[in-house]
Protein backbone atom coordinates (compact mmCIF):
# COMPACT_ATOMS: atom_id res chain seq x y z
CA UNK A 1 -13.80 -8.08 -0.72
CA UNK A 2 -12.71 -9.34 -3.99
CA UNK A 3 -12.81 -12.55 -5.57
CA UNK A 4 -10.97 -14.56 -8.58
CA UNK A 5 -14.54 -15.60 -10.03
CA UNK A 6 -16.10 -13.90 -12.49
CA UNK A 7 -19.93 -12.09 -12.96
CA UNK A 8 -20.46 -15.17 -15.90
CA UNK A 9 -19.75 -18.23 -13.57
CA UNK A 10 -21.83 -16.88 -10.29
CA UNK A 11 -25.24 -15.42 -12.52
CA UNK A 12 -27.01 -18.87 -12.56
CA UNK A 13 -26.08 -19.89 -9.10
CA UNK A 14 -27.72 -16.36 -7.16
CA UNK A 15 -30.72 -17.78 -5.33
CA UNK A 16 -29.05 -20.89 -3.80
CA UNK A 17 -25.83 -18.38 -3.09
CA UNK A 18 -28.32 -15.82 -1.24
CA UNK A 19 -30.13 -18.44 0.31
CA UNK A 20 -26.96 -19.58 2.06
CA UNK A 21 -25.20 -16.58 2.87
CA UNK A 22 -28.82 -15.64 4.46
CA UNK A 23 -28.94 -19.41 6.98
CA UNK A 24 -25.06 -18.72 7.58
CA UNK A 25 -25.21 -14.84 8.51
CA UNK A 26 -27.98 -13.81 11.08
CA UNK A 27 -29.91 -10.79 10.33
CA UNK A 28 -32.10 -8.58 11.33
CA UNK A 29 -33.29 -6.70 15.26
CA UNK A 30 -32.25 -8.58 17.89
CA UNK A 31 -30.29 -11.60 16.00
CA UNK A 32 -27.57 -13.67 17.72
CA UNK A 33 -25.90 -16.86 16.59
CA UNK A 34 -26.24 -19.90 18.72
CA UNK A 35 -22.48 -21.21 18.30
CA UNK A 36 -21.15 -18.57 19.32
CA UNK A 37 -20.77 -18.13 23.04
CA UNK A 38 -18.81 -14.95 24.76
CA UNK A 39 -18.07 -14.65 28.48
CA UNK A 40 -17.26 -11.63 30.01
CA UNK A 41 -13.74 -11.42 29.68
CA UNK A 42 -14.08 -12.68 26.04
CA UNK A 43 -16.49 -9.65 25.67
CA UNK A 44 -13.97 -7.18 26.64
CA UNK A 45 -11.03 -8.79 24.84
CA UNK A 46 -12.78 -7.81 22.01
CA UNK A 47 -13.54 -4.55 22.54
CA UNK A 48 -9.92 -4.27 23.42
CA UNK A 49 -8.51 -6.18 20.53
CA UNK A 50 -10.94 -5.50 17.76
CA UNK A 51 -10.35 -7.72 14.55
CA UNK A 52 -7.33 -9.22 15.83
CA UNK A 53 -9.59 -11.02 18.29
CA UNK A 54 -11.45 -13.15 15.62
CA UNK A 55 -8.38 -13.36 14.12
CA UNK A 56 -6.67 -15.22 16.62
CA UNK A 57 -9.54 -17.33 16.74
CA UNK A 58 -9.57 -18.65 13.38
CA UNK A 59 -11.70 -15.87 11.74
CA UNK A 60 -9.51 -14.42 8.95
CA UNK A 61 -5.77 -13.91 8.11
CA UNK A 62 -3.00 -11.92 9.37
CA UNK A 63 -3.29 -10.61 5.74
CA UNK A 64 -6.81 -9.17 6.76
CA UNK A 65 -5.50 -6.69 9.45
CA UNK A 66 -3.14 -4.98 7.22
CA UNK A 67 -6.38 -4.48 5.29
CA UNK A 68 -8.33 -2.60 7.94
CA UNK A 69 -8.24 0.85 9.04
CA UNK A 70 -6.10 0.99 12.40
CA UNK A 71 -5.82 -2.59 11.55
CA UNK A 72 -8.96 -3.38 13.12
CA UNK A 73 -8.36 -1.94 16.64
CA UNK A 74 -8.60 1.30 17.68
CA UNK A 75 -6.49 2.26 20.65
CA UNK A 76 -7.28 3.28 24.42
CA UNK A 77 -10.59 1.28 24.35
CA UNK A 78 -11.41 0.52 28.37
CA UNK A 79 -14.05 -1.68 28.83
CA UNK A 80 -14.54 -0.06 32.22
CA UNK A 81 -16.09 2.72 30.40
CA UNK A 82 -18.80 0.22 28.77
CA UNK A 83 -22.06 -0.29 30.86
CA UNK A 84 -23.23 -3.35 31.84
CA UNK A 85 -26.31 -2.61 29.79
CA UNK A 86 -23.84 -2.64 26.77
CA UNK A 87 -21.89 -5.46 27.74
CA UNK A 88 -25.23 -7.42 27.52
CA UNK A 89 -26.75 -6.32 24.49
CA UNK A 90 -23.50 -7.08 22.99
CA UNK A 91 -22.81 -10.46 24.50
CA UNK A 92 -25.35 -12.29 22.21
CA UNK A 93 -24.59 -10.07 18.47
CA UNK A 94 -21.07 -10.55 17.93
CA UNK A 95 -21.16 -12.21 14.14
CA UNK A 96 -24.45 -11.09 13.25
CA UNK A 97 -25.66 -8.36 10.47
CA UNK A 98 -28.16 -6.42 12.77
CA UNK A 99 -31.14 -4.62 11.03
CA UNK A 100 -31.84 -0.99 8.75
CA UNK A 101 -29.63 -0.33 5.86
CA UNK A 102 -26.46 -2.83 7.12
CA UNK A 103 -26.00 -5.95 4.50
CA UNK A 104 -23.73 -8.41 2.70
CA UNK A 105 -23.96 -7.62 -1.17
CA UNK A 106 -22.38 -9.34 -4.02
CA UNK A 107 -21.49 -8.20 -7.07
CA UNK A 108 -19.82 -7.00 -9.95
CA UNK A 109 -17.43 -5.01 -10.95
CA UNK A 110 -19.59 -2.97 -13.79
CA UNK A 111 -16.96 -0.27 -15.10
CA UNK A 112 -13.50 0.53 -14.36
CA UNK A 113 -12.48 4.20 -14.73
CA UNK A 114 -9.03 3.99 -13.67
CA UNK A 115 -6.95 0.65 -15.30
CA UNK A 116 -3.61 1.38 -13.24
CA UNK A 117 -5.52 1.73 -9.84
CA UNK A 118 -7.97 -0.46 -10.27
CA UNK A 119 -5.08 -3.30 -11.17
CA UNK A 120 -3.18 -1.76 -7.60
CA UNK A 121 -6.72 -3.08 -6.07
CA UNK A 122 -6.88 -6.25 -7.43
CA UNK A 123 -9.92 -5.32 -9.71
CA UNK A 124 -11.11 -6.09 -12.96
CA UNK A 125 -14.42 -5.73 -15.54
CA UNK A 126 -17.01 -8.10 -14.42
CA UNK A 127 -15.14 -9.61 -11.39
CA UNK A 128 -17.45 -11.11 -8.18
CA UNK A 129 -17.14 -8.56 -5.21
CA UNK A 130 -18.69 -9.01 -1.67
CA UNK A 131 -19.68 -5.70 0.57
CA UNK A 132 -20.19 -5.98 4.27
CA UNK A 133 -21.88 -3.64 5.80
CA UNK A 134 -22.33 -3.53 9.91
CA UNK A 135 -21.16 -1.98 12.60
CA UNK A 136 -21.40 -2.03 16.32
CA UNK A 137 -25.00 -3.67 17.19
CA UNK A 138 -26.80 -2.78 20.15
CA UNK A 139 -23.35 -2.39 22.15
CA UNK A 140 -22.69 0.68 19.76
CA UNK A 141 -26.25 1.63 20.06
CA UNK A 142 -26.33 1.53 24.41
CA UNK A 143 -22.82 3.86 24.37
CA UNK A 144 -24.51 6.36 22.46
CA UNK A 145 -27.30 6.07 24.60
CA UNK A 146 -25.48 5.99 27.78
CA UNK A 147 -23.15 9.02 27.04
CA UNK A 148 -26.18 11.29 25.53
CA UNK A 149 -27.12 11.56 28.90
CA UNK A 150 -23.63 11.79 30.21
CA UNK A 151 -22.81 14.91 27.52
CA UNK A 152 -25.83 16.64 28.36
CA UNK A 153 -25.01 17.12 31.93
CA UNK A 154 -21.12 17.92 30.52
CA UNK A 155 -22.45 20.86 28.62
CA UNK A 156 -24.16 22.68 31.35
CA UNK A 157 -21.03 21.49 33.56
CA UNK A 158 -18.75 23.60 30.98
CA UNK A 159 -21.15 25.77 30.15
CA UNK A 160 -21.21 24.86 26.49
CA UNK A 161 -24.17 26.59 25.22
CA UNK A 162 -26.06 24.40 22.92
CA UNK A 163 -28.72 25.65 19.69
CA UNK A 164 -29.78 22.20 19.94
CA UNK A 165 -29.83 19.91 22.55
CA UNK A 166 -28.58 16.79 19.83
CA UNK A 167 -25.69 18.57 20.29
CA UNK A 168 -24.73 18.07 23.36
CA UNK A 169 -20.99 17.36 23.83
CA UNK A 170 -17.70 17.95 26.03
CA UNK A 171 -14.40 18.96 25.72
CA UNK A 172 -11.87 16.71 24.36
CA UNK A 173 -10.09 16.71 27.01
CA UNK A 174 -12.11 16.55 30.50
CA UNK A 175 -12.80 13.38 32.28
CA UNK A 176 -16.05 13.12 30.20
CA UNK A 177 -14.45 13.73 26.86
CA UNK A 178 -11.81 10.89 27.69
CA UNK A 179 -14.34 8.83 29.22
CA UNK A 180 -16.23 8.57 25.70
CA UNK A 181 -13.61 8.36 23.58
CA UNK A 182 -12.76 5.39 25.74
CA UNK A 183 -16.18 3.83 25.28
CA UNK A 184 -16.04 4.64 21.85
CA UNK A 185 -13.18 2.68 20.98
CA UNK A 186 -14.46 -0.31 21.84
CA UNK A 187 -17.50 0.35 19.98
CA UNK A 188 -15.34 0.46 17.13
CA UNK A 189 -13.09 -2.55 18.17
CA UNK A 190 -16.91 -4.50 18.59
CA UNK A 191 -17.59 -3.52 15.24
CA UNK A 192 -14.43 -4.61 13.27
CA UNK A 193 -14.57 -8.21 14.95
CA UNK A 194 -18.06 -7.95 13.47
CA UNK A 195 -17.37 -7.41 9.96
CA UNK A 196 -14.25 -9.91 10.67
CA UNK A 197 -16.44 -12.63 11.55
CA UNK A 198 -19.03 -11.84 9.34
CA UNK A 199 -16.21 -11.91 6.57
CA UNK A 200 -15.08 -15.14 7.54
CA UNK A 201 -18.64 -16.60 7.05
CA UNK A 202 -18.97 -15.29 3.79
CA UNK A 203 -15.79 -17.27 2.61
CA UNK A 204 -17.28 -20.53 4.25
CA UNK A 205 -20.65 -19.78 2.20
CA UNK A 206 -18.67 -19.48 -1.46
CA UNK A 207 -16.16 -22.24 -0.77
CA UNK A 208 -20.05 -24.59 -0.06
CA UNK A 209 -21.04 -23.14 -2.36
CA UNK A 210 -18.68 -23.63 -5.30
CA UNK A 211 -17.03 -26.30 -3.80
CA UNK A 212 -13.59 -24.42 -4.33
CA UNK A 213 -11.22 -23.92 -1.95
CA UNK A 214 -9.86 -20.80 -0.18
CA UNK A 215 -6.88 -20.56 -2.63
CA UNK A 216 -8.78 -20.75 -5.78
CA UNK A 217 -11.65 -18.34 -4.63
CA UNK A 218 -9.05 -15.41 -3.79
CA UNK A 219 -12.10 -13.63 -1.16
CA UNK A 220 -9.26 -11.23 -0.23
CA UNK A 221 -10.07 -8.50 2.13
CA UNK A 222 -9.81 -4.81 -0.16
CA UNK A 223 -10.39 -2.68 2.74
CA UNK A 224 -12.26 -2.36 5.92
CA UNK A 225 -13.44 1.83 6.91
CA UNK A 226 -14.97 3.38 9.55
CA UNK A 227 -18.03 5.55 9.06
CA UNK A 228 -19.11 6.77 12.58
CA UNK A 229 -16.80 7.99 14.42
CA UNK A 230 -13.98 10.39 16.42
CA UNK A 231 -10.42 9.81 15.25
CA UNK A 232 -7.48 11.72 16.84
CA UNK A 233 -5.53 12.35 13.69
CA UNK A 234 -2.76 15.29 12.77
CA UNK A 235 -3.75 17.38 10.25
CA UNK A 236 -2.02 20.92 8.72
CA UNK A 237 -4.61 23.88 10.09
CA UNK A 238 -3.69 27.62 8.44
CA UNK A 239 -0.06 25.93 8.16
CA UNK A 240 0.45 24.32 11.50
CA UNK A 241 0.56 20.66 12.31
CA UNK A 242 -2.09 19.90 14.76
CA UNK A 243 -3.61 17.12 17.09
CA UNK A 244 -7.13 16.96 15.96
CA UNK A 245 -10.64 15.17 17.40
CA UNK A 246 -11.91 14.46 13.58
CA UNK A 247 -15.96 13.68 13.76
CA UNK A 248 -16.39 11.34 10.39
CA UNK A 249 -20.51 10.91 10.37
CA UNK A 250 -21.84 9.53 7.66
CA UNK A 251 -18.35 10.10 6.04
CA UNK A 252 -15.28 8.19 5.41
CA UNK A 253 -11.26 8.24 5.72
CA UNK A 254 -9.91 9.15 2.39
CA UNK A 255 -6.17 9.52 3.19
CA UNK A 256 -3.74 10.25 0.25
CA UNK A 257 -1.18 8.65 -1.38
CA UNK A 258 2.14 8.60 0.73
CA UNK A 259 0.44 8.95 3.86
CA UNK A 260 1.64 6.32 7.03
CA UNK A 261 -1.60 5.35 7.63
CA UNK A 262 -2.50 3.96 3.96
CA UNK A 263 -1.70 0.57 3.79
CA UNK A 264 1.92 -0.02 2.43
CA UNK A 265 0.21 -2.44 -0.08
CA UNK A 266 -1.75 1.06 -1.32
CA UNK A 267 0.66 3.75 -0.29
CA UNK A 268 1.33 4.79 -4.12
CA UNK A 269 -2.60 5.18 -4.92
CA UNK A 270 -4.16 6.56 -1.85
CA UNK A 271 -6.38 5.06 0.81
CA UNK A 272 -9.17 2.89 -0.72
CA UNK A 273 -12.57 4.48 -0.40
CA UNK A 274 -15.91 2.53 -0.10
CA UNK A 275 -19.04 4.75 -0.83
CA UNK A 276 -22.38 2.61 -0.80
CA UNK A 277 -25.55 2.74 -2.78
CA UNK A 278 -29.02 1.10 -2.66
CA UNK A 279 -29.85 -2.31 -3.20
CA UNK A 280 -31.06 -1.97 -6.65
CA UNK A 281 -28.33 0.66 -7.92
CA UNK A 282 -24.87 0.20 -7.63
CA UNK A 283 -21.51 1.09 -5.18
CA UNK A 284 -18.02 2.88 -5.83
CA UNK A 285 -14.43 2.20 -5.09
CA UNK A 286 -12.44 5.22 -5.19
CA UNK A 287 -9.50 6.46 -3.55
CA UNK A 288 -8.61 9.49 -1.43
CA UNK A 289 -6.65 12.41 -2.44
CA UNK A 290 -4.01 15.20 -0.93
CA UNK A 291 -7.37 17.60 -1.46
CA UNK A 292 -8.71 15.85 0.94
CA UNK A 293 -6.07 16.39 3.41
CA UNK A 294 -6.41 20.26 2.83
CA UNK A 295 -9.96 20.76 2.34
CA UNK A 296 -12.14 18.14 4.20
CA UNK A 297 -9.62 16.59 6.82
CA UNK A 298 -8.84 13.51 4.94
CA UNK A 299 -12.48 12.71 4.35
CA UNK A 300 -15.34 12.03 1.77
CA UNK A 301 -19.08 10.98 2.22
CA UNK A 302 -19.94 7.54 3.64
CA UNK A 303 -22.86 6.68 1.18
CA UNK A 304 -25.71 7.97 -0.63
CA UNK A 305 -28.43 9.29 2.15
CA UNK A 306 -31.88 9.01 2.66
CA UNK A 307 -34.30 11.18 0.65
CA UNK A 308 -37.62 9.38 2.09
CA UNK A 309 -37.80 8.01 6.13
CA UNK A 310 -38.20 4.93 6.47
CA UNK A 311 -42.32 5.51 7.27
CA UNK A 312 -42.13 7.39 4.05
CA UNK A 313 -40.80 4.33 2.13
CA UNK A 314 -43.25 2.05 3.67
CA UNK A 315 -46.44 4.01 2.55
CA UNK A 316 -44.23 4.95 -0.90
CA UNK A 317 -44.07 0.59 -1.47
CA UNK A 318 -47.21 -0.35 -0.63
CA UNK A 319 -48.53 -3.30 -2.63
CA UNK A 320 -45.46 -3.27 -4.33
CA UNK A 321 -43.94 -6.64 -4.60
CA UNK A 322 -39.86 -4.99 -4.44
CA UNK A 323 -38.21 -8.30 -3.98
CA UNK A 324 -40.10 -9.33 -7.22
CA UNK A 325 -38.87 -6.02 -8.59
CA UNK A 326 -35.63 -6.23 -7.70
CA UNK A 327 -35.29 -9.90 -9.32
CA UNK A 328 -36.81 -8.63 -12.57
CA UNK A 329 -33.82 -6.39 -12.65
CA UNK A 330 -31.55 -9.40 -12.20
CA UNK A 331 -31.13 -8.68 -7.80
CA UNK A 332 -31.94 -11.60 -5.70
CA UNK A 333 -32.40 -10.09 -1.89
CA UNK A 334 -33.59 -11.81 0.84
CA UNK A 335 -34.39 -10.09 4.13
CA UNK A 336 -35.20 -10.77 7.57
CA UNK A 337 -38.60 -9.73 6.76
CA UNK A 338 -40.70 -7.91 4.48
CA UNK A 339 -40.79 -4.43 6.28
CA UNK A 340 -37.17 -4.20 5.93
CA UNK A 341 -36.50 -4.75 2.42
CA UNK A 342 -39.95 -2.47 1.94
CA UNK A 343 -37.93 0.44 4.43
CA UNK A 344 -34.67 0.27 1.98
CA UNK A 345 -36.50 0.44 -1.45
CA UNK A 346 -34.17 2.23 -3.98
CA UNK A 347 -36.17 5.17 -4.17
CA UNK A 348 -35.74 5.70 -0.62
CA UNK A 349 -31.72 6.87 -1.13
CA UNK A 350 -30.36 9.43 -3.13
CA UNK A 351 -28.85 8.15 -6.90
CA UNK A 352 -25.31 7.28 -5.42
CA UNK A 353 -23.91 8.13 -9.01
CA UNK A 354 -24.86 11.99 -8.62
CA UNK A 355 -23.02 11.48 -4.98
CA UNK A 356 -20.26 10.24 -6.10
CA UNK A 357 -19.40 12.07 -9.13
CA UNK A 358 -19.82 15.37 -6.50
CA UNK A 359 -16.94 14.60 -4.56
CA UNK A 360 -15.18 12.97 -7.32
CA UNK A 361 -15.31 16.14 -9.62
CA UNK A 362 -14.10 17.91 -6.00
CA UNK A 363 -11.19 15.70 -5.88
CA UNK A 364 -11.80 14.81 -2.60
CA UNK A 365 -11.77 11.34 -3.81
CA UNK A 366 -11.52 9.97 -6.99
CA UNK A 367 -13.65 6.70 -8.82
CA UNK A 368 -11.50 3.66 -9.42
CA UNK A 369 -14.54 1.39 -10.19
CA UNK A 370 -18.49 1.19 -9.60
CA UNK A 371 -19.96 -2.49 -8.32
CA UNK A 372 -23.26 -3.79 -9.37
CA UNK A 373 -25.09 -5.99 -7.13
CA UNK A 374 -26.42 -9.56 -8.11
CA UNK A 375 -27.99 -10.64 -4.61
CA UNK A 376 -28.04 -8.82 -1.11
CA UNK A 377 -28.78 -10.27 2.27
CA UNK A 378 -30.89 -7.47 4.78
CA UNK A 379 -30.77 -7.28 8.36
């Protein structure tokens, strides 16, 4: 998201802003918010509507959806394909930031490296920015766990044979295949109402905040993008137009320029692309390129990537004081405990700069700006 304040008028007011966003946005395993109660049938209006569900309920704009991939909902999501198991762990997380390396970030924008684009975005030097990063919750979490078990017996079914039993999968088009792709839509759907919601919240904190209102803040919605998941997209293969499964893991939609599925606001620049970093590094905006479209099936790398597990980064920070370190650096974070800001120390992740500047000098897409944070909330 981007915002009409600027780095200067926001610096002084970090704790109080982190503090707030952190009360107003629950975090961390297992959180739920108490004022928000689903039914059943409210449950799977969701995972059938995605973002347009908290949308109609007050959550966002109309504005918003044009700003999401599939604008927020991803079709041919059947609830009947969702365990009960998932419908439960679900029921209780809707608008909350879950735990591991998902957060709310703000910051600035640090360096522009492409003025026309960049304007195209909305963006400017030392402009306030807000990253949300969730997904799915424990709904997500039970599908994957339910259909493991459902793909294993598919591949012995099929007789798929597997080096490695993580592998386990089914065609496309059998009743399993469909069946999951089914499930995994409204995984998806769950997760956009997430960041929707979540979203929302964040306006409410700035506007208490600053005491501005929504006009004068300008928190407009850049772009929302998948990061886990199976799209069924066309794409060109030795010449031919074809109806693909796409697997994006770990990596993100970076459509070109032109393209019917880029946002008509972004058609002439390309699809924005959001690649991640640390907590006490920075993140990238960039844009996705016709390269892409030939070389990688319209798609780029999701973030940085671990270099230490999360054990590793517990034993590599102890007596460390890292939120102390981080606010020495000028990076107020506030987590829902200590072991999870200790698991997502910086030197846990790759440098996101030598990520980025990979696929950027492979044109697969292309740096618009990089965003430095000021204060982080962690799950």
């Amino acid at each position: 998201m981007r915002s009409g304040l600027s780095r200067m008028e926001i610096q002084g007011r970090m704790k109080e802003l982190v503090d707030l966003l952190f009360s107003n946005i629950p975090s961390g395993v297992g959180s739920h918010r108490k004022d928000l109660k689903l039914n059943r049938e409210e449950e799977r209006a969701v995972l059938k509507k995605g973002a347009r569900w908290a949308v109609e309920r007050g959550f966002g704009t109309e504005e918003d959806l044009e700003h999401i991939e599939e604008k927020g909902c991803i079709p041919g999501g059947d609830p009947d394909s969702i365990s009960d198991r998932a419908m439960e762990r679900g029921r209780a997380q809707l608008g909350t930031l879950g735990s591991g390396n998902h957060f709310v970030e703000v910051g600035y924008v640090a360096e522009v490296f492409d003025e026309g684009i960049a304007r195209s975005l909305g963006l400017w030097k030392d402009q306030v920015t807000i990253i949300v990063h969730t997904g799915s919750r424990g709904l997500g979490h039970q599908v994957c766990d339910d259909y493991i078990r459902v793909m294993m017996d598919a591949a012995r079914k099929y007789q798929i044979d597997l080096p490695d039993p993580q592998l386990c999968c089914a065609p496309v088009l059998s009743a399993e295949g469909q069946r999951y792709l089914e499930a995994m839509a409204c995984a998806a759907n769950f997760a956009f109402a997430n960041r929707q919601m979540i979203s929302h919240w964040v306006r409410e904190t700035f506007e208490k905040a600053f005491h501005k209102s929504p006009r004068d803040l300008k928190l407009d919605l850049i772009y929302d993008v998948c990061h886990n998941i199976a799209k069924i997209e066309s794409h060109a293969v030795e010449g031919e137009k074809r109806r693909l499964c796409v697997h994006r893991k770990g990596a993100t939609r970076a459509f070109p320029s032109g393209h019917p599925d880029v946002p008509e606001e972004y058609r002439s620049i390309g699809q924005p692309v959001l690649i991640p970093g640390d907590m006490g590094r920075c993140s990238y905006v960039l844009v996705g390129t016709e390269r892409a479209m030939k070389e990688t099936f319209g798609s780029t790398c999701h973030g940085a990537g671990r270099v230490m597990s999360r054990h590793q980064a517990i034993k590599a920070a102890k007596g460390r004081a890292v939120a102390r370190e981080l606010e020495d650096r000028g990076i107020i974070v506030r987590g829902a405990s200590r072991g999870t800001i200790v698991e997502e120390i910086p030197d846990a992740y790759k440098d996101v700069t030598d990520v980025v500047n990979v696929v950027h000098h492979a044109g697969i897409s292309l740096k618009v700006a990089k965003l430095v944070p000021m204060g982080v909330i962690k799950g």
